[in-house]
C-alpha atoms as a PDB file:
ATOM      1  CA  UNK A   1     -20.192  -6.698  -0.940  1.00  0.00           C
ATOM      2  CA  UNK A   2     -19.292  -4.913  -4.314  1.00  0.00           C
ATOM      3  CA  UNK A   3     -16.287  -3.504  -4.986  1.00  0.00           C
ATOM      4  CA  UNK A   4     -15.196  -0.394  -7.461  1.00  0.00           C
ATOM      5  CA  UNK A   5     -11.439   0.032  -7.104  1.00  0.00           C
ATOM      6  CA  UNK A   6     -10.217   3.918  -7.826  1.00  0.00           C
ATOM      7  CA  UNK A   7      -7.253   4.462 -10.235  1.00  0.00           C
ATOM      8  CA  UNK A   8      -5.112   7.690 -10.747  1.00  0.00           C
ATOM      9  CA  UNK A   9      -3.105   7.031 -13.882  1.00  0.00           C
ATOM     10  CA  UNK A  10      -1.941   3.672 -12.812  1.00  0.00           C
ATOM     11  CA  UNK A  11      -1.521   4.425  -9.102  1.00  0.00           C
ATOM     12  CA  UNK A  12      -4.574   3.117  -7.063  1.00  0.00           C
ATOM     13  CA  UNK A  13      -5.897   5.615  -4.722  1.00  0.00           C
ATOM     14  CA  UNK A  14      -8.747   3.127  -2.824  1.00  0.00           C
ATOM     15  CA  UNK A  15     -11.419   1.203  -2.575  1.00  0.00           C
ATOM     16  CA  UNK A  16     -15.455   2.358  -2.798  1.00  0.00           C
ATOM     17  CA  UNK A  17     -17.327  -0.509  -0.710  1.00  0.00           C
ATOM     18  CA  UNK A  18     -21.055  -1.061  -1.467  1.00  0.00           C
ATOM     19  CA  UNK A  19     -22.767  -2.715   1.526  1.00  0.00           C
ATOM     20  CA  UNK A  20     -26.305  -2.613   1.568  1.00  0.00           C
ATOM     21  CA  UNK A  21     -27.716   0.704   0.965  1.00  0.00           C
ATOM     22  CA  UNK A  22     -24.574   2.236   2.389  1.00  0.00           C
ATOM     23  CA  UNK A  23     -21.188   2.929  -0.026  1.00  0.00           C
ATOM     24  CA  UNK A  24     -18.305   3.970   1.354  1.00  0.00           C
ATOM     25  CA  UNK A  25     -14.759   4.848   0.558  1.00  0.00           C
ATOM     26  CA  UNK A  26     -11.173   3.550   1.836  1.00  0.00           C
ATOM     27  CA  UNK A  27      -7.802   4.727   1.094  1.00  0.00           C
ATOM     28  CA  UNK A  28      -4.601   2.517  -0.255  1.00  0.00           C
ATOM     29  CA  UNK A  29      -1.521   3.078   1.977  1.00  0.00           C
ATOM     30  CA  UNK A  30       0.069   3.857  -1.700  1.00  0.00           C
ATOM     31  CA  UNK A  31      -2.537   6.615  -2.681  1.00  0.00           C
ATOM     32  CA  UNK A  32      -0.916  10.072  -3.223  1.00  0.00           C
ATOM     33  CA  UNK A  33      -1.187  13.821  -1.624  1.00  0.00           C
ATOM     34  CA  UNK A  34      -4.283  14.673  -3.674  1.00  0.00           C
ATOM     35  CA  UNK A  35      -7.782  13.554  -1.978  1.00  0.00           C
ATOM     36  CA  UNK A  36     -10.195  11.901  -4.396  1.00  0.00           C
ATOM     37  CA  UNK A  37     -12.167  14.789  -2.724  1.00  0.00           C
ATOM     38  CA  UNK A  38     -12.959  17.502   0.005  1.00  0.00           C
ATOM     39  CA  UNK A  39     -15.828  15.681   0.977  1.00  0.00           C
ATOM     40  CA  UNK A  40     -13.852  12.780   1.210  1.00  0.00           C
ATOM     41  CA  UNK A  41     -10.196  13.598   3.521  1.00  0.00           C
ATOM     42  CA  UNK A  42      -7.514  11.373   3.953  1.00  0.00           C
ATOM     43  CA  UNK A  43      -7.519  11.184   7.385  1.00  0.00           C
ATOM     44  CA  UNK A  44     -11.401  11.928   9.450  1.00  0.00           C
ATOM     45  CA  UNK A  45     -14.530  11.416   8.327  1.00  0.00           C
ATOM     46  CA  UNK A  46     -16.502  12.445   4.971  1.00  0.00           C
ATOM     47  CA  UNK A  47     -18.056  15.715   5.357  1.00  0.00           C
ATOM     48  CA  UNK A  48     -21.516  13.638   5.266  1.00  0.00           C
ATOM     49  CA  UNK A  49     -22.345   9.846   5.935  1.00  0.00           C
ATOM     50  CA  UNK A  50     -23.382   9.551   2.529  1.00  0.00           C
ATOM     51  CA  UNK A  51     -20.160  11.531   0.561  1.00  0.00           C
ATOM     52  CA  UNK A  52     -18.978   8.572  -1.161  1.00  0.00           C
ATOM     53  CA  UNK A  53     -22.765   7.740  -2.932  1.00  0.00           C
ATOM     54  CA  UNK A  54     -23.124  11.298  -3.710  1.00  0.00           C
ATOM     55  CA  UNK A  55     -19.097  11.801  -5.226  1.00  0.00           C
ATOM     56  CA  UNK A  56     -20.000   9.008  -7.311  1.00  0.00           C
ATOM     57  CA  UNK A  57     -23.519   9.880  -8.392  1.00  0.00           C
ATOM     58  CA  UNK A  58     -22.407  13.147 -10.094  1.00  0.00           C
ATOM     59  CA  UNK A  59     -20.239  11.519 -12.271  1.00  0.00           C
ATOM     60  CA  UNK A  60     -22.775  10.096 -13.733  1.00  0.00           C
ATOM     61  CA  UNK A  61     -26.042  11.702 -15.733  1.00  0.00           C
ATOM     62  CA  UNK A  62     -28.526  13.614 -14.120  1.00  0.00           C
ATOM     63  CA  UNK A  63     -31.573  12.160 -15.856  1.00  0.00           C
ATOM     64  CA  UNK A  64     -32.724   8.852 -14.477  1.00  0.00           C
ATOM     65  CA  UNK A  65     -33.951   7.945 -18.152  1.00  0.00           C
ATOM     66  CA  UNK A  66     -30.965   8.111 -19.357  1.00  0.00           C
ATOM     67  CA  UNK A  67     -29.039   6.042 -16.556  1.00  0.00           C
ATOM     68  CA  UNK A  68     -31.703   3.164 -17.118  1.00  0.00           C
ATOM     69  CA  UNK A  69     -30.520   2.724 -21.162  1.00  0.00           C
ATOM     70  CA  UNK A  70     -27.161   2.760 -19.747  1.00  0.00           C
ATOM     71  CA  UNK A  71     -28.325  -0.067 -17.566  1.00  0.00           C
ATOM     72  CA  UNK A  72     -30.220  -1.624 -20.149  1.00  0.00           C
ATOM     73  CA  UNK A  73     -28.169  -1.857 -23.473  1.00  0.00           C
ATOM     74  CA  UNK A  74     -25.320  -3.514 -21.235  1.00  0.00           C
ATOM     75  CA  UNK A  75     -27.550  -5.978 -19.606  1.00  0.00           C
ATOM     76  CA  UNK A  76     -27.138  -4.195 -15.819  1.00  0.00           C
ATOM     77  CA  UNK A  77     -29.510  -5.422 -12.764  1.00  0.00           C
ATOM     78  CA  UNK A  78     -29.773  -1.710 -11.996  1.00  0.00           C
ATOM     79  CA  UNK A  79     -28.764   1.891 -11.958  1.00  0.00           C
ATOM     80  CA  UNK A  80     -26.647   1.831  -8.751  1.00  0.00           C
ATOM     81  CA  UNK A  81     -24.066   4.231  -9.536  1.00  0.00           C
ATOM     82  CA  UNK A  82     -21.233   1.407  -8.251  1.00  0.00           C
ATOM     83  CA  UNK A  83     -23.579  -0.731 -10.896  1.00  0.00           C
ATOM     84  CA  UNK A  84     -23.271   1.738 -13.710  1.00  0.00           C
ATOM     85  CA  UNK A  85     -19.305   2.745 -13.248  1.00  0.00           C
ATOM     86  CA  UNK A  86     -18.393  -0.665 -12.600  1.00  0.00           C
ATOM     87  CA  UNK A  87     -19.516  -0.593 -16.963  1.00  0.00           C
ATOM     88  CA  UNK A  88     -18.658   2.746 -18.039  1.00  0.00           C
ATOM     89  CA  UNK A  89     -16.181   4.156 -15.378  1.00  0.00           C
ATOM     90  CA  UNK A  90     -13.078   4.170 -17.369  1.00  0.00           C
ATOM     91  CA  UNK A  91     -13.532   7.604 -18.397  1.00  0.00           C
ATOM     92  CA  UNK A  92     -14.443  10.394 -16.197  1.00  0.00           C
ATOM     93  CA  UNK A  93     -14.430  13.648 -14.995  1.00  0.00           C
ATOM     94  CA  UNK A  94     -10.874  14.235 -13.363  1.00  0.00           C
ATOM     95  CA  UNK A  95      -7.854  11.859 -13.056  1.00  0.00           C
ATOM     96  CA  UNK A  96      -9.796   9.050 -11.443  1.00  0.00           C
ATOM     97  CA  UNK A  97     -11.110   5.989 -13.619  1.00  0.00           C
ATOM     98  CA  UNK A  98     -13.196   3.101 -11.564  1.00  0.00           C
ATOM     99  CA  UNK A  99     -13.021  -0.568 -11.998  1.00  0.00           C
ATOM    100  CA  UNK A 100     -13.977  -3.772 -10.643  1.00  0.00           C
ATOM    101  CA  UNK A 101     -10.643  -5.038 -11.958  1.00  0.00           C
ATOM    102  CA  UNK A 102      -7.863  -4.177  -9.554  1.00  0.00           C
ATOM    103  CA  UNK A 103      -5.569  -5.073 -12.200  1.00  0.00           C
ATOM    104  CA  UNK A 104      -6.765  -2.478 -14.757  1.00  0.00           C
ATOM    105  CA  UNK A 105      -3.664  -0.699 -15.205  1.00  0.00           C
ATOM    106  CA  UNK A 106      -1.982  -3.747 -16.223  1.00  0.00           C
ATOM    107  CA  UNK A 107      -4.492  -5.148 -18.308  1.00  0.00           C
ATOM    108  CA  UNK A 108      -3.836  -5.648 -22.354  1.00  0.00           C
ATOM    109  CA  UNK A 109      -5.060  -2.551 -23.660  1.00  0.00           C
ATOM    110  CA  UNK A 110      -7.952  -2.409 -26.145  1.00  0.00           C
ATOM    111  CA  UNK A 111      -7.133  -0.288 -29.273  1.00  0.00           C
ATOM    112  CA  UNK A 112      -8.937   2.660 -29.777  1.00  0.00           C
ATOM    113  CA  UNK A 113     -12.100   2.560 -31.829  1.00  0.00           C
ATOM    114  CA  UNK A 114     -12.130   5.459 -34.587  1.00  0.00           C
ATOM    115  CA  UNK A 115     -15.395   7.717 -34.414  1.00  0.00           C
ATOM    116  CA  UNK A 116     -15.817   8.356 -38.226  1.00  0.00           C
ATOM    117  CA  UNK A 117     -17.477  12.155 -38.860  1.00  0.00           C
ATOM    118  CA  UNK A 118     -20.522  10.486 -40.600  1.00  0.00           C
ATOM    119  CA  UNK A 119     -20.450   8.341 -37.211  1.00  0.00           C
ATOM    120  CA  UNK A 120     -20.034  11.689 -34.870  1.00  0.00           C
ATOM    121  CA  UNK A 121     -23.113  13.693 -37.215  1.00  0.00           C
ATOM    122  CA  UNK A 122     -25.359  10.457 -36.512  1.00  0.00           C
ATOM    123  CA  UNK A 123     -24.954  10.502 -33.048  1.00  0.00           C
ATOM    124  CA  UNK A 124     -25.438  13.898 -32.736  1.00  0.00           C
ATOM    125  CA  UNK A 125     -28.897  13.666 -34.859  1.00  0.00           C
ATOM    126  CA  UNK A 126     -29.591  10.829 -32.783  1.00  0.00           C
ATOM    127  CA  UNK A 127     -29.114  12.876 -29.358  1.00  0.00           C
ATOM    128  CA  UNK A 128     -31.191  15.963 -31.239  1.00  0.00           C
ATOM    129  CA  UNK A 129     -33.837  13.735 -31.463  1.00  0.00           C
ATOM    130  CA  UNK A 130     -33.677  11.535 -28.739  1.00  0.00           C
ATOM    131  CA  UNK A 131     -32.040  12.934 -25.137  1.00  0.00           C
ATOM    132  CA  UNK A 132     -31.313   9.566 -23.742  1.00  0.00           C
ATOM    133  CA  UNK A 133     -28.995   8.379 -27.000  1.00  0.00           C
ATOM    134  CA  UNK A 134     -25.778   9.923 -25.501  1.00  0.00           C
ATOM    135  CA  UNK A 135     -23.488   6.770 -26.786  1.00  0.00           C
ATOM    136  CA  UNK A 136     -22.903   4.633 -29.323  1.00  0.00           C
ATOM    137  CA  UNK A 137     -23.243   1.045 -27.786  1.00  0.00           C
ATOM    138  CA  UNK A 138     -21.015  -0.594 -31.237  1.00  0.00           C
ATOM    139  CA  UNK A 139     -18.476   0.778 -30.107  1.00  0.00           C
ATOM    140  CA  UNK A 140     -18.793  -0.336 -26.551  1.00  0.00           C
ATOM    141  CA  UNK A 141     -17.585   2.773 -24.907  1.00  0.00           C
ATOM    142  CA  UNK A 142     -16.471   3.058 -21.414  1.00  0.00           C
ATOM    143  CA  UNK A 143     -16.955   6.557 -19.905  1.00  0.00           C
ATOM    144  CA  UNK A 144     -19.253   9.228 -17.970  1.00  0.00           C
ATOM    145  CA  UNK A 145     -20.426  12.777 -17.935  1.00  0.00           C
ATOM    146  CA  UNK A 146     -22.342  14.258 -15.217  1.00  0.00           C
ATOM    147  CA  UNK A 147     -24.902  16.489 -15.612  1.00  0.00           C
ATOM    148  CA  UNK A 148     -28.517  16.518 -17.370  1.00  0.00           C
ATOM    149  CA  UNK A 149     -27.965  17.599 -21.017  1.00  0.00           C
ATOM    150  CA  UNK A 150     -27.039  15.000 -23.717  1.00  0.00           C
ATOM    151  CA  UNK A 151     -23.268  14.659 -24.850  1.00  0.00           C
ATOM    152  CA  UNK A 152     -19.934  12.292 -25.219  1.00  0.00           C
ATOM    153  CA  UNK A 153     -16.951  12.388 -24.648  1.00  0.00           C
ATOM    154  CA  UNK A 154     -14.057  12.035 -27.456  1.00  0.00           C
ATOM    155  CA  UNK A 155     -10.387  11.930 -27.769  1.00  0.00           C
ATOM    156  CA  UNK A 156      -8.704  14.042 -30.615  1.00  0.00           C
ATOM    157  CA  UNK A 157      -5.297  12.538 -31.888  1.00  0.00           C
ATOM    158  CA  UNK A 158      -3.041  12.463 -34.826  1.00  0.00           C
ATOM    159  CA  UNK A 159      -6.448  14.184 -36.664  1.00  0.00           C
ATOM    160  CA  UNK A 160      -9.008  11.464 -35.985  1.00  0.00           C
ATOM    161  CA  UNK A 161     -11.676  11.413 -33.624  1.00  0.00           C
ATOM    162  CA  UNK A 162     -11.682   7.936 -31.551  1.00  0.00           C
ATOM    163  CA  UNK A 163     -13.622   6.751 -28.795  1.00  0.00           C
ATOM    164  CA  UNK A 164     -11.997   7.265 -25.346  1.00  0.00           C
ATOM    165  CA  UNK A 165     -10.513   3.705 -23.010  1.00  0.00           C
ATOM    166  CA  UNK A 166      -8.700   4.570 -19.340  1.00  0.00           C
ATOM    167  CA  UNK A 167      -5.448   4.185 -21.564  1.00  0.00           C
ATOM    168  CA  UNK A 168      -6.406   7.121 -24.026  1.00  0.00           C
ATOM    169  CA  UNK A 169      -7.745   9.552 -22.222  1.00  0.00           C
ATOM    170  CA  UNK A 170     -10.781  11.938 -24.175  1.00  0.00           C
ATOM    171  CA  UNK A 171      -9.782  15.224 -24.968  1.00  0.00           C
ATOM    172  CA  UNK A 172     -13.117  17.000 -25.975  1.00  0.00           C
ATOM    173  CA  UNK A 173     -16.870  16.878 -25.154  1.00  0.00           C
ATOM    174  CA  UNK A 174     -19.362  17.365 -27.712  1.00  0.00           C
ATOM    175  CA  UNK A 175     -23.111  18.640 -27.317  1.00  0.00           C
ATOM    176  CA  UNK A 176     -25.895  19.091 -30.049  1.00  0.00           C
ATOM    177  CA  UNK A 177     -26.645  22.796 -30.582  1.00  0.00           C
ATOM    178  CA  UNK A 178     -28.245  25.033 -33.406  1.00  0.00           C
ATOM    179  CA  UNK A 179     -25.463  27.627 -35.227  1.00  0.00           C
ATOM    180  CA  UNK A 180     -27.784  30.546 -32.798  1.00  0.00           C
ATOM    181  CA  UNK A 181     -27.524  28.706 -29.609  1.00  0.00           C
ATOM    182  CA  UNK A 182     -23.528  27.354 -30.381  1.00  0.00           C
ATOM    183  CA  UNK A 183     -22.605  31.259 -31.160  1.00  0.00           C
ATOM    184  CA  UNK A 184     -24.780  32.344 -28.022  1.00  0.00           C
ATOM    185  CA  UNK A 185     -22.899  29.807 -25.800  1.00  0.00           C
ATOM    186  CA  UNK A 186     -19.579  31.003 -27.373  1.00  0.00           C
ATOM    187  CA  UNK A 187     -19.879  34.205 -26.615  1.00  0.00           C
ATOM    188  CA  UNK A 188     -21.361  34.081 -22.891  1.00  0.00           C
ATOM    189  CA  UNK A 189     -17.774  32.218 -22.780  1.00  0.00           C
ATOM    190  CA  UNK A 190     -15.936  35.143 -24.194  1.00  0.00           C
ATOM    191  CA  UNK A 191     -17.924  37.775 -21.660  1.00  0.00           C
ATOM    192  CA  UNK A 192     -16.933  35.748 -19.102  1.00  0.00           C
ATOM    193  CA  UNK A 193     -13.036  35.695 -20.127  1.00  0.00           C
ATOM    194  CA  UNK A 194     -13.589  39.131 -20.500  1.00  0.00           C
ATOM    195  CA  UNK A 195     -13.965  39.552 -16.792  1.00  0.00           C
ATOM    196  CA  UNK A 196     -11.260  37.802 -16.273  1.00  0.00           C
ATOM    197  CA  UNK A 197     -12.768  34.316 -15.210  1.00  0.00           C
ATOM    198  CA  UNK A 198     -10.932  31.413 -16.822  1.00  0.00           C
ATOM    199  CA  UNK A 199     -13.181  29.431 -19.148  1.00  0.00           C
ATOM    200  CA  UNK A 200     -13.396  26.791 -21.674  1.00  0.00           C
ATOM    201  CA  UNK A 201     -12.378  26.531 -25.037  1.00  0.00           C
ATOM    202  CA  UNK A 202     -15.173  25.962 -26.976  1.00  0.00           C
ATOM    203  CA  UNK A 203     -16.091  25.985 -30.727  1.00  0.00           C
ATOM    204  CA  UNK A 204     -18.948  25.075 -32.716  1.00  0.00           C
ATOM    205  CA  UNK A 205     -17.955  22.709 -35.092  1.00  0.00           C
ATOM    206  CA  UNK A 206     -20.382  21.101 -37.906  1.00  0.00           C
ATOM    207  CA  UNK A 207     -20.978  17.076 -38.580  1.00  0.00           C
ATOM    208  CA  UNK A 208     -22.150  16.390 -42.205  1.00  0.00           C
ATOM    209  CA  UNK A 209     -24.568  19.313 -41.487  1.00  0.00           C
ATOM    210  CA  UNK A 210     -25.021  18.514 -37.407  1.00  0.00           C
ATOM    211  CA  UNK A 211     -23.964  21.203 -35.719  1.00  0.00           C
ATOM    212  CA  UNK A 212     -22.273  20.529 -32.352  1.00  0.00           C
ATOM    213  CA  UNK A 213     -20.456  22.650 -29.457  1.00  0.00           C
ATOM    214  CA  UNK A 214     -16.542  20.940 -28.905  1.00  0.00           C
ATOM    215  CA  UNK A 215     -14.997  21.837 -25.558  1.00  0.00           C
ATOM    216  CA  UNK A 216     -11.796  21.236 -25.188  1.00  0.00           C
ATOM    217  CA  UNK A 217     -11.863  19.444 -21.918  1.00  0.00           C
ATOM    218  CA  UNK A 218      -9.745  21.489 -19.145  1.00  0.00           C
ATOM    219  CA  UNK A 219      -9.130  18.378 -16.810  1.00  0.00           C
ATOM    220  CA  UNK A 220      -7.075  17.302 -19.390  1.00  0.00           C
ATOM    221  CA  UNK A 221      -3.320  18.302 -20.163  1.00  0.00           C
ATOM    222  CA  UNK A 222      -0.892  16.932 -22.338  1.00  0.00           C
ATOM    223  CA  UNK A 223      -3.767  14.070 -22.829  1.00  0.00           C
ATOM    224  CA  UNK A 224      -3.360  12.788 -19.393  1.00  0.00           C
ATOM    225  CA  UNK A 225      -6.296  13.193 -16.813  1.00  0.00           C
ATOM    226  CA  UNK A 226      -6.270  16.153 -14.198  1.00  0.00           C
ATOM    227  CA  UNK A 227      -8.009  15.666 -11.007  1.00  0.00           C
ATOM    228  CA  UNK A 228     -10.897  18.003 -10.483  1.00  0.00           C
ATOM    229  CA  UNK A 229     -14.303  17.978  -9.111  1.00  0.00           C
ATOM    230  CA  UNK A 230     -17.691  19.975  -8.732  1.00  0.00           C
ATOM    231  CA  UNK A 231     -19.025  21.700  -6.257  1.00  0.00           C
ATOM    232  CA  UNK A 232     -21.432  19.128  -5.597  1.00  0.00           C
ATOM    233  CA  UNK A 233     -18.812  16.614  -4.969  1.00  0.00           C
ATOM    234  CA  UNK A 234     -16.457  18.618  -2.404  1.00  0.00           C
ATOM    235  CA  UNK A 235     -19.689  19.354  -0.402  1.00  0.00           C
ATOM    236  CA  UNK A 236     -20.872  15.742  -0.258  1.00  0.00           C
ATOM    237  CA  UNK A 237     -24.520  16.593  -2.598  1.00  0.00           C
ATOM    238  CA  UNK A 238     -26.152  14.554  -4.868  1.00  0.00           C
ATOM    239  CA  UNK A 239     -27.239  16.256  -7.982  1.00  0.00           C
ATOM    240  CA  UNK A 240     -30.525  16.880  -7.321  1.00  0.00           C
ATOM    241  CA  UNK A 241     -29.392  18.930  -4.215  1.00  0.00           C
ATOM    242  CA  UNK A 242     -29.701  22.459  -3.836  1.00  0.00           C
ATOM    243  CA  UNK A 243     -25.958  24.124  -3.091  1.00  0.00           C
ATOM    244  CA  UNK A 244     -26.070  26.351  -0.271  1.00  0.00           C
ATOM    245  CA  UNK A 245     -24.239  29.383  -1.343  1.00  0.00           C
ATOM    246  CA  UNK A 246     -23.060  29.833   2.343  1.00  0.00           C
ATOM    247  CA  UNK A 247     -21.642  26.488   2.409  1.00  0.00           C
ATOM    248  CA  UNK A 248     -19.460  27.518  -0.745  1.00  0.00           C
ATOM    249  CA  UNK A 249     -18.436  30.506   0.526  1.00  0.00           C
ATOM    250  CA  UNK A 250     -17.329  28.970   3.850  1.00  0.00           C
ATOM    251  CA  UNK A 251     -15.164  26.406   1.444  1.00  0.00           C
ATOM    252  CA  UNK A 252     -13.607  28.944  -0.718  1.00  0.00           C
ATOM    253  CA  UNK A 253     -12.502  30.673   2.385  1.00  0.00           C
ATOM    254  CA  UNK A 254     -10.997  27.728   3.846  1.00  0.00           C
ATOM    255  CA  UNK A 255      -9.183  26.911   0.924  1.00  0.00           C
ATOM    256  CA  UNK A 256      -8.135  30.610   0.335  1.00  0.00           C
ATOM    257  CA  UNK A 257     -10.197  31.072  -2.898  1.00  0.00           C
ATOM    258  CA  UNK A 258     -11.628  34.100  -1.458  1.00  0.00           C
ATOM    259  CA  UNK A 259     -15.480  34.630  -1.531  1.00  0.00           C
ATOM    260  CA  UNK A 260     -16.410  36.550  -4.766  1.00  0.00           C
ATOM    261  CA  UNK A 261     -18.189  34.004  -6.350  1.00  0.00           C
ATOM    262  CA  UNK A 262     -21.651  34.338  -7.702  1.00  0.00           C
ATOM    263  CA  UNK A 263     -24.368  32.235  -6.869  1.00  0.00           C
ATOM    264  CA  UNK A 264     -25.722  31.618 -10.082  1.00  0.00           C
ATOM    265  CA  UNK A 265     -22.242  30.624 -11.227  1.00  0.00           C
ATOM    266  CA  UNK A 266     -22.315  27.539  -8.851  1.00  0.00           C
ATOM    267  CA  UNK A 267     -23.789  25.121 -11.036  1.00  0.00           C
ATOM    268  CA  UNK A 268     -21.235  25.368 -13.858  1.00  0.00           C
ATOM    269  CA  UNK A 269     -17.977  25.794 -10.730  1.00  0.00           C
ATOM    270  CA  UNK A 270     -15.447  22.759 -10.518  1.00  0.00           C
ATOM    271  CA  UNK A 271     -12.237  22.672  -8.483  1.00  0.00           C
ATOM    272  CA  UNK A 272      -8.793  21.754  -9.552  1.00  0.00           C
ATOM    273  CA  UNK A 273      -6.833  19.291  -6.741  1.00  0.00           C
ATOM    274  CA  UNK A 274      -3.554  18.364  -6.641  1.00  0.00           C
ATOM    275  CA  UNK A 275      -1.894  17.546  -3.247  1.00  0.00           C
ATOM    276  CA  UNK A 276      -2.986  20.233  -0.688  1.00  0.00           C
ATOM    277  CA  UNK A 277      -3.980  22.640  -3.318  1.00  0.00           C
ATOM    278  CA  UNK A 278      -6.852  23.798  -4.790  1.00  0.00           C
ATOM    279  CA  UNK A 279      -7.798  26.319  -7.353  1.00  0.00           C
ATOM    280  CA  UNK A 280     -11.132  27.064  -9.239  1.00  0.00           C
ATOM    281  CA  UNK A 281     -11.669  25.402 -12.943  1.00  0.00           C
ATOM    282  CA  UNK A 282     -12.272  27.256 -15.876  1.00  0.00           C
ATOM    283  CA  UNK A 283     -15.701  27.726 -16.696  1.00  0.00           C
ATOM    284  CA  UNK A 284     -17.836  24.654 -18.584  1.00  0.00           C
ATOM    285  CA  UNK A 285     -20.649  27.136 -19.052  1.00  0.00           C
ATOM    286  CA  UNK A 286     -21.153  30.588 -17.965  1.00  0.00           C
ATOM    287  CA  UNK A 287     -24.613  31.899 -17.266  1.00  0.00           C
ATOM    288  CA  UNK A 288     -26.672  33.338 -20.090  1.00  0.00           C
ATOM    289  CA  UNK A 289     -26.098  37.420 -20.240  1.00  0.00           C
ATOM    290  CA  UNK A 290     -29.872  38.833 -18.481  1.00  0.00           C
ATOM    291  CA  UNK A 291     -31.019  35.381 -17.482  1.00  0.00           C
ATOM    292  CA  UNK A 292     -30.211  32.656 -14.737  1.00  0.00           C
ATOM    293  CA  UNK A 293     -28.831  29.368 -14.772  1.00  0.00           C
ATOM    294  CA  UNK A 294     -30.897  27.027 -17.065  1.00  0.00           C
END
């Protein structure tokens, strides 16, 4: 049986349990107030049998491709998610990180590896060019981003760029654009502040001529981790899985968030946790102005 052990900070929240094709989760006695997820409650049963598989999937990358490199430059058996995070799950989306060391917190911690600009341009050529290069194996980094376009996660301190570890927390994703596309992006951003929905700060930002969208991560504050999740995740879907905007609106009711949002906002939603509450995320991408969710 496999074992990924769930860290907040240096608290351990529980235990995911692989067990033949089935992966579930367990709560420590010492967790805290705040649920790894809605689909996942500290006391009852997951919102679907398979909650903890799909919680974990999305914090991974959509695109299969890309998930067997992962497997393949660290010499993995397979793309299991437990398989994958068990390698790169020290960095995530949230406050959790994932281990297969239930001593992480106390381990000796690795210095941070610098990410040089000429370093940052080449692996944003690299990603241009090639959608499954999202990391840079020298430096051996240890973290995840959901979702189905290429990108990596840095951390921004004393004015270097450096490779995130569970003790240094990123601070900023960065994405491949053109100067049209980065501006276009920027500014469906703005429209949607303009409306009064909360939304990431993003600039575009060149790399010895690579051009590249920064977002200052929003599950991040003071450079510790925030807990948050997607949609996806307090629903119990995998990523391929269509959201049901009924299902969402049921949710947002529950939790008191009202019902107002849109449906082709969904994709690019997260939720902010922390005890019993729950509030909506700022924006990671707001829909194009005239067109639907890409």
């Amino acid at each position: 049986m496999a074992e990924l052990y769930a860290f907040a900070g240096r608290r351990r929240i529980g235990i995911f349990r692989h067990a033949g094709p089935r992966i579930a989760f367990a709560y420590d006695d010492s967790a805290g107030p705040t649920p790894i997820s809605l689909s996942l409650p500290r006391s009852g049963q997951p919102v679907t049998p398979a909650a903890a598989r799909a919680w974990l999937d999305n914090l991974l990358p959509a695109r299969e491709d890309v998930r067997r490199r992962w497997a393949r430059e660290r010499g993995l058996p397979d793309t299991e998610p437990m398989t994958l995070l068990a390698s790169y799950g020290d960095d995530l989306a949230g406050a959790i990180s994932l281990s297969p060391d239930p001593d992480l917190p106390w381990r000796r911690a690795p210095q941070p590896v610098e990410a040089p600009l000429h370093e940052i341009a080449t692996r944003l050529a690299a990603l241009r060019n090639q959608p499954t290069s999202w990391l840079d194996q020298r430096a051996r980094p240890r973290f995840s981003l959901g979702g189905h376009h290429g990108k990596f996660a840095l951390r921004r301190a004393s004015g270097k760029w450096l490779w995130p570890t569970y003790e240094h927390p990123s601070t900023h994703i960065l994405r491949p654009t053109t100067p049209e596309e980065g501006a276009a992006r920027i500014a469906d951003l703005d429209h949607a502040r303009s409306r009064g929905i909360p939304a990431t700060r993003t600039e575009l930002v060149t790399f010895g001529g690579q051009s590249a969208l920064v977002a200052e991560r929003w599950d991040r504050l003071g450079g510790q981790r925030i807990h948050a999740e997607t949609i996806r995740q307090a629903l119990g879907l995998r990523p391929a899985d269509d959201i049901d905007p009924g299902r969402v609106r049921d949710l947002f009711l529950r939790l008191g968030l009202g019902s107002t949002v849109e449906h082709h906002d969904l994709p690019g939603r997260a939720l902010l946790l922390a005890g019993d509450r729950c509030v909506l995320a700022p924006l990671s991408r707001a829909p194009r102005r005239g067109a639907g969710v890409e």
